[in-house]
N, C-alpha and C. Protein backbone atom coordinates (compact mmCIF):
# COMPACT_ATOMS: atom_id res chain seq x y z
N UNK A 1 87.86 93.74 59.50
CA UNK A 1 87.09 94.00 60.71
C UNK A 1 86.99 92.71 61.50
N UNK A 2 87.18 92.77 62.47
CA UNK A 2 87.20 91.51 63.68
C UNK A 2 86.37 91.41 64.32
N UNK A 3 85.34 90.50 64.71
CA UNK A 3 84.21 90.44 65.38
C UNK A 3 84.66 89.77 66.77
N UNK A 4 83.68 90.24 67.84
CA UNK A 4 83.92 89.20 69.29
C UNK A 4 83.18 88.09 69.18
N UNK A 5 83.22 87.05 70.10
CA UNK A 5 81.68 86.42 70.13
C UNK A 5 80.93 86.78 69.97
N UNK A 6 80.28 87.45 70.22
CA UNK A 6 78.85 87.57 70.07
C UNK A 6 78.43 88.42 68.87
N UNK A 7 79.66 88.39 68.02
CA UNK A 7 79.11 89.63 66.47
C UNK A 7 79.81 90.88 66.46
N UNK A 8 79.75 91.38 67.84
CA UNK A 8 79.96 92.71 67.83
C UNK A 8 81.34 93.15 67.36
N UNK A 9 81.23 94.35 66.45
CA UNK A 9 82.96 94.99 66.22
C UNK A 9 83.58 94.54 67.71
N UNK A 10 85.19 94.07 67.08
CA UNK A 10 86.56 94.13 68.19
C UNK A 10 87.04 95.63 67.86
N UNK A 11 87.52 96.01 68.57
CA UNK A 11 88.52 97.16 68.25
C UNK A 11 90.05 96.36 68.40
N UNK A 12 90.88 96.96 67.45
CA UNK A 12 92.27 96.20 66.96
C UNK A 12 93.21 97.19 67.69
N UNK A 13 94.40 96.84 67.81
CA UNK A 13 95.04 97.97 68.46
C UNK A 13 95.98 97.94 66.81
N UNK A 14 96.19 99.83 66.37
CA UNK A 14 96.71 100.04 65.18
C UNK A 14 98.11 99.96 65.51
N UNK A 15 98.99 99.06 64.55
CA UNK A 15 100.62 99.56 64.65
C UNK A 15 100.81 100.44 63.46
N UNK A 16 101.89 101.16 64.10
CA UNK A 16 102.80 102.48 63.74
C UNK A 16 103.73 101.98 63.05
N UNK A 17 104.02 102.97 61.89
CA UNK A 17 105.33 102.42 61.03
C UNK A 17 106.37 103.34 61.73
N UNK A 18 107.73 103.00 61.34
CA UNK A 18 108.94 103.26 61.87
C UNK A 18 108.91 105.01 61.81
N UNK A 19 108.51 105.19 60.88
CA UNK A 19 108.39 106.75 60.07
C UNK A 19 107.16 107.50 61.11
N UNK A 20 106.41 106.40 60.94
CA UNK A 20 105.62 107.31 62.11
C UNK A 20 105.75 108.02 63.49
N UNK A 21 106.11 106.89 64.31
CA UNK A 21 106.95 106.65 65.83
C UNK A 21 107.84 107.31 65.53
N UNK A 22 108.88 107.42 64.69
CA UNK A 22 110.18 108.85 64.63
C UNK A 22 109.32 109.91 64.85
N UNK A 23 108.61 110.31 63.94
CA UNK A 23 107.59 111.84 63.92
C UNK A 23 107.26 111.70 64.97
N UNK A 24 106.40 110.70 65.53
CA UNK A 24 105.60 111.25 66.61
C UNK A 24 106.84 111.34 68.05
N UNK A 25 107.88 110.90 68.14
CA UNK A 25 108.80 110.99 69.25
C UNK A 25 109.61 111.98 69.35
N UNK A 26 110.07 112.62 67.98
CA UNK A 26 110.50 114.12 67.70
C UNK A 26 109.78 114.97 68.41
N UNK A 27 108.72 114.64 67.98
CA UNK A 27 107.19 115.62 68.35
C UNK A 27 107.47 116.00 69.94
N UNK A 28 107.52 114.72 70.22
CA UNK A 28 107.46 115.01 71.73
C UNK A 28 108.72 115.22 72.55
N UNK A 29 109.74 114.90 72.20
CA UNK A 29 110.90 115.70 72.03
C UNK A 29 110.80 116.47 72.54
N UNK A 30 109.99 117.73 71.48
CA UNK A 30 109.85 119.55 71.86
C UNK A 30 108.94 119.57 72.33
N UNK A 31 107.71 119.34 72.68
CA UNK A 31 106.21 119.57 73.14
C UNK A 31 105.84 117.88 73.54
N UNK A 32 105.80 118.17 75.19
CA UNK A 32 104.82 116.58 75.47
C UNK A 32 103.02 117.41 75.37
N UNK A 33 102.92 117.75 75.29
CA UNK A 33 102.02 118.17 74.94
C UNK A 33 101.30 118.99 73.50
N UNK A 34 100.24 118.73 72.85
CA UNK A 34 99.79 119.13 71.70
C UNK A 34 98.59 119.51 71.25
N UNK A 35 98.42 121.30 71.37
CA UNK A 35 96.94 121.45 70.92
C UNK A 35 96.25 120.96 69.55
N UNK A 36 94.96 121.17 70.00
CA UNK A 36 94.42 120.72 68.75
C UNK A 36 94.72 120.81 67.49
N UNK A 37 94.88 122.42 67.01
CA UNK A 37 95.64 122.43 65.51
C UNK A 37 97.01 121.66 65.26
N UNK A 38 97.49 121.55 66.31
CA UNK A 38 98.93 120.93 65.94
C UNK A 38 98.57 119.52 65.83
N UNK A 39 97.73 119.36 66.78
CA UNK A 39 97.58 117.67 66.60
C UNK A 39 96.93 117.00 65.39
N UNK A 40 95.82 118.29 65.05
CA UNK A 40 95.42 118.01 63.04
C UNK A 40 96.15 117.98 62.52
N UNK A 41 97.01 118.84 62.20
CA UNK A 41 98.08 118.46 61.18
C UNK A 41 99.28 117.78 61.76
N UNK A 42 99.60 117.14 62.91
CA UNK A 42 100.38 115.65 63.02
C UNK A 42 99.91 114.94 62.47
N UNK A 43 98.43 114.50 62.94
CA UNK A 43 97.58 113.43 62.31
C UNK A 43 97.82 113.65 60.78
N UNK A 44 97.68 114.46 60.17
CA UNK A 44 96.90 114.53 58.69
C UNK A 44 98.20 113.86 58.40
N UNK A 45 99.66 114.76 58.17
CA UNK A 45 100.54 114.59 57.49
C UNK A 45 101.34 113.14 58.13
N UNK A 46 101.08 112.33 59.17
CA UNK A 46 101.41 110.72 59.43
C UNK A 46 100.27 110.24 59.12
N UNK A 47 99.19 110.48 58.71
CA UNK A 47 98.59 109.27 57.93
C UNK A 47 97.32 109.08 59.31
N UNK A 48 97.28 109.68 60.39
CA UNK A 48 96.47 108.99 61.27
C UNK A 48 95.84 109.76 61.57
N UNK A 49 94.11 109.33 62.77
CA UNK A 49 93.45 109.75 62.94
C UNK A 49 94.13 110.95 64.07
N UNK A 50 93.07 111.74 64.58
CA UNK A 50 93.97 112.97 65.62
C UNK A 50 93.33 112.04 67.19
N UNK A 51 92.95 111.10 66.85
CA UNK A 51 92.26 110.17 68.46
C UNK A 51 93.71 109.15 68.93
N UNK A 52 94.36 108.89 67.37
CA UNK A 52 95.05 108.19 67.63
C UNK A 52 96.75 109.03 67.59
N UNK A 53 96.89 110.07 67.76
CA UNK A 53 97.90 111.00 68.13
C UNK A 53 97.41 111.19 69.20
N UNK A 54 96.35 111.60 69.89
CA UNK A 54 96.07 111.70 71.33
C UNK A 54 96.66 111.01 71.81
N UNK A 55 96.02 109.76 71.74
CA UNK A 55 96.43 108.81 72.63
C UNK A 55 97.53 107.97 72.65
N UNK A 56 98.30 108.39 71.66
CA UNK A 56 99.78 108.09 71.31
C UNK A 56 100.61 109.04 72.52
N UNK A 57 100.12 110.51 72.49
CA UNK A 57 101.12 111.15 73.28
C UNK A 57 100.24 110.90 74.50
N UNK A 58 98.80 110.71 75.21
CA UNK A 58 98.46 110.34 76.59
C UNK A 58 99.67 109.23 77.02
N UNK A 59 100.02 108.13 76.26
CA UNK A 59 100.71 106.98 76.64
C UNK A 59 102.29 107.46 76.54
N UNK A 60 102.71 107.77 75.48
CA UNK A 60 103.69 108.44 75.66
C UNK A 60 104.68 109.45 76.75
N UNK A 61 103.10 110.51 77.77
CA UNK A 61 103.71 110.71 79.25
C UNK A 61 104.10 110.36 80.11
N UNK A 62 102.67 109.16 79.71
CA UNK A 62 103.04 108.25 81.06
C UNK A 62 104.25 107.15 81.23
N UNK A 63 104.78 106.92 80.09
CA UNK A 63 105.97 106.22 79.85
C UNK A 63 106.78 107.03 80.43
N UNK A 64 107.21 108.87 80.15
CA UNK A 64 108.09 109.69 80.20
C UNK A 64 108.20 109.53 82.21
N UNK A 65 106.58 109.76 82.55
CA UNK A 65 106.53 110.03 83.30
C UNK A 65 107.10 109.00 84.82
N UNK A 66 106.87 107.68 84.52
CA UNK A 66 107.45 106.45 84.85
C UNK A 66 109.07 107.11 85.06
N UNK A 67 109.53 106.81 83.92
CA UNK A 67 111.06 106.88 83.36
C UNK A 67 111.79 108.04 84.84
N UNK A 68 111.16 109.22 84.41
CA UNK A 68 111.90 110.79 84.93
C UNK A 68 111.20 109.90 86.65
N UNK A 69 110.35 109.50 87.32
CA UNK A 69 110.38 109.21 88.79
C UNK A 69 111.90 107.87 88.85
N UNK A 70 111.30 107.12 88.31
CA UNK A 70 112.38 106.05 88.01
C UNK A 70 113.91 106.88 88.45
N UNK A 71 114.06 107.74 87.34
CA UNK A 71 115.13 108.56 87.27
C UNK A 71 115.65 109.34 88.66
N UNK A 72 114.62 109.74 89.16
CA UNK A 72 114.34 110.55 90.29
C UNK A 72 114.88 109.70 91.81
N UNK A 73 114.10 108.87 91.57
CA UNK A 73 114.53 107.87 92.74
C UNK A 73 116.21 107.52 92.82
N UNK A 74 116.48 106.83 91.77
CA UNK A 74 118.13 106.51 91.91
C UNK A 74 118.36 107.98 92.26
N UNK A 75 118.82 109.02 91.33
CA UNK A 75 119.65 110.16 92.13
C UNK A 75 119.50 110.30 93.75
N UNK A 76 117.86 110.55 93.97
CA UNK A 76 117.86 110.60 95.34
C UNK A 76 118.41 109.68 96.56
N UNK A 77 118.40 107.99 96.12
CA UNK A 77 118.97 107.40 96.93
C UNK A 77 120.27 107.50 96.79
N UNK A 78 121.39 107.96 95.73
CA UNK A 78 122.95 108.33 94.97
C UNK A 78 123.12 109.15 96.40
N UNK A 79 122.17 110.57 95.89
CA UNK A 79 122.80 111.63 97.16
C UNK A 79 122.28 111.28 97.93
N UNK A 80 121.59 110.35 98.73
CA UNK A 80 121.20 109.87 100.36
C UNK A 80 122.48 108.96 100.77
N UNK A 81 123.26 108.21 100.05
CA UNK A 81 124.24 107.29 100.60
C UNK A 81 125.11 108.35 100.47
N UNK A 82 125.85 109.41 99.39
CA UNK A 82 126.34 110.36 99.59
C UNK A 82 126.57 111.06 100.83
N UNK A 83 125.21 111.39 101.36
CA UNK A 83 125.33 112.21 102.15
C UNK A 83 125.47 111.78 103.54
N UNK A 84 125.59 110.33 103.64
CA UNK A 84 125.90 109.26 104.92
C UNK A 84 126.91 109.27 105.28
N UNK A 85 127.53 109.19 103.84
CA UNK A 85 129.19 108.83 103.28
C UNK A 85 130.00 110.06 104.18
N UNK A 86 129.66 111.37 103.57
CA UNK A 86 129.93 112.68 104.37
C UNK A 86 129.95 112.75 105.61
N UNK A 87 128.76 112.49 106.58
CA UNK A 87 128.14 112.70 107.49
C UNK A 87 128.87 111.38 108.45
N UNK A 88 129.42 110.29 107.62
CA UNK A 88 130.47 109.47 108.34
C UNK A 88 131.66 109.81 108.60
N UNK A 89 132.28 110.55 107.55
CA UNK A 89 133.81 111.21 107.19
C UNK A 89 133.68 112.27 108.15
N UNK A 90 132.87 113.27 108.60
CA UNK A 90 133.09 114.10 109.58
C UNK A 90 133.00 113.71 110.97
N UNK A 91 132.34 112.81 111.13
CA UNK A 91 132.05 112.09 112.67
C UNK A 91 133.95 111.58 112.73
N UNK A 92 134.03 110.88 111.93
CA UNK A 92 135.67 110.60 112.03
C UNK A 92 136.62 111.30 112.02
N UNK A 93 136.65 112.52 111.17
CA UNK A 93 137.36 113.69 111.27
C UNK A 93 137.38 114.17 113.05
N UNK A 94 136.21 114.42 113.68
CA UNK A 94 135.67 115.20 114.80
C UNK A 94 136.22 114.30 115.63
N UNK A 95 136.49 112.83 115.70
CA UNK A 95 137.26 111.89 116.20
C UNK A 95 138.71 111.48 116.23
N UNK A 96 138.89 112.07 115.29
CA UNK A 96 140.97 112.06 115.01
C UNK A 96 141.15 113.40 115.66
N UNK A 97 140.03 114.52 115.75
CA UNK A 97 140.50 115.69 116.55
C UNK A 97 141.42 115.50 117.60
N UNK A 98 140.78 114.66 118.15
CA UNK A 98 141.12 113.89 119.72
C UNK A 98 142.91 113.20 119.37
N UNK A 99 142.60 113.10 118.48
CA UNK A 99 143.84 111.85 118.12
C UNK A 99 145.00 113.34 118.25
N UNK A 100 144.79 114.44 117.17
CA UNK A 100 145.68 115.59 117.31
C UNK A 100 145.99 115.95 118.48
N UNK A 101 145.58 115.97 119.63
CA UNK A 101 145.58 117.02 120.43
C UNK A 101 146.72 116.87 121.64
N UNK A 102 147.67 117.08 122.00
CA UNK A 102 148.22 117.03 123.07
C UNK A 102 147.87 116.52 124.31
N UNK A 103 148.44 115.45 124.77
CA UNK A 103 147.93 114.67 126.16
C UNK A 103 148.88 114.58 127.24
N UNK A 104 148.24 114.53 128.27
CA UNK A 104 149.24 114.55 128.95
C UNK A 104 149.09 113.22 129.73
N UNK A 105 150.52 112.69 129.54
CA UNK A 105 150.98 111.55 130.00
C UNK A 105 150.54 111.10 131.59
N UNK A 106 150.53 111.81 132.40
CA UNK A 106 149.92 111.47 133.86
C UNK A 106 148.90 111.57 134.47
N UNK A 107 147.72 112.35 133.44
CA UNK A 107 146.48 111.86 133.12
C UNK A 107 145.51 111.17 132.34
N UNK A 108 145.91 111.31 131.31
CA UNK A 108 145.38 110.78 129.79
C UNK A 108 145.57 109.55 129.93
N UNK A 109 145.96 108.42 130.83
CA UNK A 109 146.24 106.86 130.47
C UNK A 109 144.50 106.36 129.63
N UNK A 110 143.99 106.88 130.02
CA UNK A 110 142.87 105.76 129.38
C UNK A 110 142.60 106.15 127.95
N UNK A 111 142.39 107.50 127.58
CA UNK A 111 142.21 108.20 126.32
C UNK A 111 143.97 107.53 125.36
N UNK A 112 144.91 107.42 126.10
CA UNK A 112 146.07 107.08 125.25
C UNK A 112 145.70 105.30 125.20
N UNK A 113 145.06 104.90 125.57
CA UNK A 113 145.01 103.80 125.43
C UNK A 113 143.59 103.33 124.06
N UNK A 114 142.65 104.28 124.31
CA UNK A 114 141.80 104.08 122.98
C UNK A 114 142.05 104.39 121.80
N UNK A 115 143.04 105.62 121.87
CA UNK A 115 143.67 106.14 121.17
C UNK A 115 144.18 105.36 120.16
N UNK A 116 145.34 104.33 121.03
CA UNK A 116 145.85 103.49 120.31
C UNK A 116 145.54 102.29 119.73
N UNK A 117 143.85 101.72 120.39
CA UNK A 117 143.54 100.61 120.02
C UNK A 117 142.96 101.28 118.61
N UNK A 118 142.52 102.65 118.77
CA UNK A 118 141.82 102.67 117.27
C UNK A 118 142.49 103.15 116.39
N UNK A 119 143.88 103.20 116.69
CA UNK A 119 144.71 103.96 115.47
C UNK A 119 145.89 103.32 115.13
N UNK A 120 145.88 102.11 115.96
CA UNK A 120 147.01 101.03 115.82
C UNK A 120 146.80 99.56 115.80
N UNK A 121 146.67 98.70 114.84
CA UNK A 121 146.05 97.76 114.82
C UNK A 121 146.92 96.85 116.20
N UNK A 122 146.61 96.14 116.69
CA UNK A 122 146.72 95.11 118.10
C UNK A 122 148.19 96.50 119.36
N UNK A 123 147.68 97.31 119.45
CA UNK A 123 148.27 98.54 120.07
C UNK A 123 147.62 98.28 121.13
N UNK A 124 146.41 97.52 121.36
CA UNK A 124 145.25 98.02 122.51
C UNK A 124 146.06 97.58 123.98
N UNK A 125 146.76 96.71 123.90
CA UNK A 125 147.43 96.15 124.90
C UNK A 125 148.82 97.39 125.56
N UNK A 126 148.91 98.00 124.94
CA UNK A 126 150.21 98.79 125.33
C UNK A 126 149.60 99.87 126.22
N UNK A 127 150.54 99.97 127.27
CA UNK A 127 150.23 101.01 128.03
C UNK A 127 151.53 101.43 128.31
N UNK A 128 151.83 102.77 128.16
CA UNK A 128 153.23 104.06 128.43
C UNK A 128 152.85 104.28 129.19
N UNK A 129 152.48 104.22 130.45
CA UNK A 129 152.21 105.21 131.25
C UNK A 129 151.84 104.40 132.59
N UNK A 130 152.10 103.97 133.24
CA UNK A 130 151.38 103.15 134.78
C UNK A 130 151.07 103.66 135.73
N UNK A 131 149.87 103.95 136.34
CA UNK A 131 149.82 104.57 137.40
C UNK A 131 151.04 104.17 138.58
N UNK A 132 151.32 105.28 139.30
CA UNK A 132 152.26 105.00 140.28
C UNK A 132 152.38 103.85 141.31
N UNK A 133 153.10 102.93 141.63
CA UNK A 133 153.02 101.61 142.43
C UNK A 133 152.71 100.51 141.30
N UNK A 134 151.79 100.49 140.23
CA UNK A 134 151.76 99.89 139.75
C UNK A 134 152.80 99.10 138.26
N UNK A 135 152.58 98.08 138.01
CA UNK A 135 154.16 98.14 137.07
C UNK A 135 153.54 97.98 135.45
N UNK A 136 154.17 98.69 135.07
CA UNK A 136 153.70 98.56 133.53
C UNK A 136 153.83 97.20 132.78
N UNK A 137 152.83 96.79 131.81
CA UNK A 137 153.42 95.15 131.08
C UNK A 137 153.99 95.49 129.98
């Protein structure tokens, strides 16, 4: 028994043998939760009080419970860049549309010209096409 200053009982915090912590993590395994009769006979047959199976599995949720948000968060930010990722790939898709499409040469000079700066690396300078009077470079 451990006294504080002033005399009074310390309360100790009890460690668990290896055998125990298996049982009690099995336990919770199948059931995070444990009524009373079940929790008497956890206690009885590991050796411990049923205050200290309580509060083995109270702490035990909240660990779980940590963990599974923890858990929660990465996936959700996984499929949030995911779904950027997508939501980029179609904006570009909806943009090469343009790139498919048939142009016509004696109007299209400016669209054939973005065309090519973004689909041809140093292309931006080329122009097929000159307006009339003017001379092509």
């Amino acid at each position: 028994i451990l006294l504080d200053k002033d005399g009074k009982r310390k309360h100790t915090r009890p460690t668990f043998s290896g055998q125990q912590i298996f049982a009690l993590e099995k336990t919770f395994e199948q059931t995070k939760y444990l009524a009373g009769p079940e929790r008497a006979r956890l206690a009885y047959s590991l050796g411990m009080t049923e205050s200290q199976v309580k509060v083995w599995f109270q702490n035990r949720r909240t660990k779980w419970r940590k963990k599974h948000a923890a858990e929660m968060a990465t996936a959700k930010k996984k499929q949030d860049s995911e779904t950027e990722r997508l939501k980029g790939a179609s904006e570009n898709e909806e943009e090469d549309d343009d790139y498919n499409k048939p142009l016509d040469p004696n109007s299209d000079d400016e669209k054939i010209t973005q065309l090519l700066k973004k689909h041809k690396p140093g292309g931006g300078g080329l122009l097929l096409h000159a307006p009339e009077g003017e001379a092509s470079v």
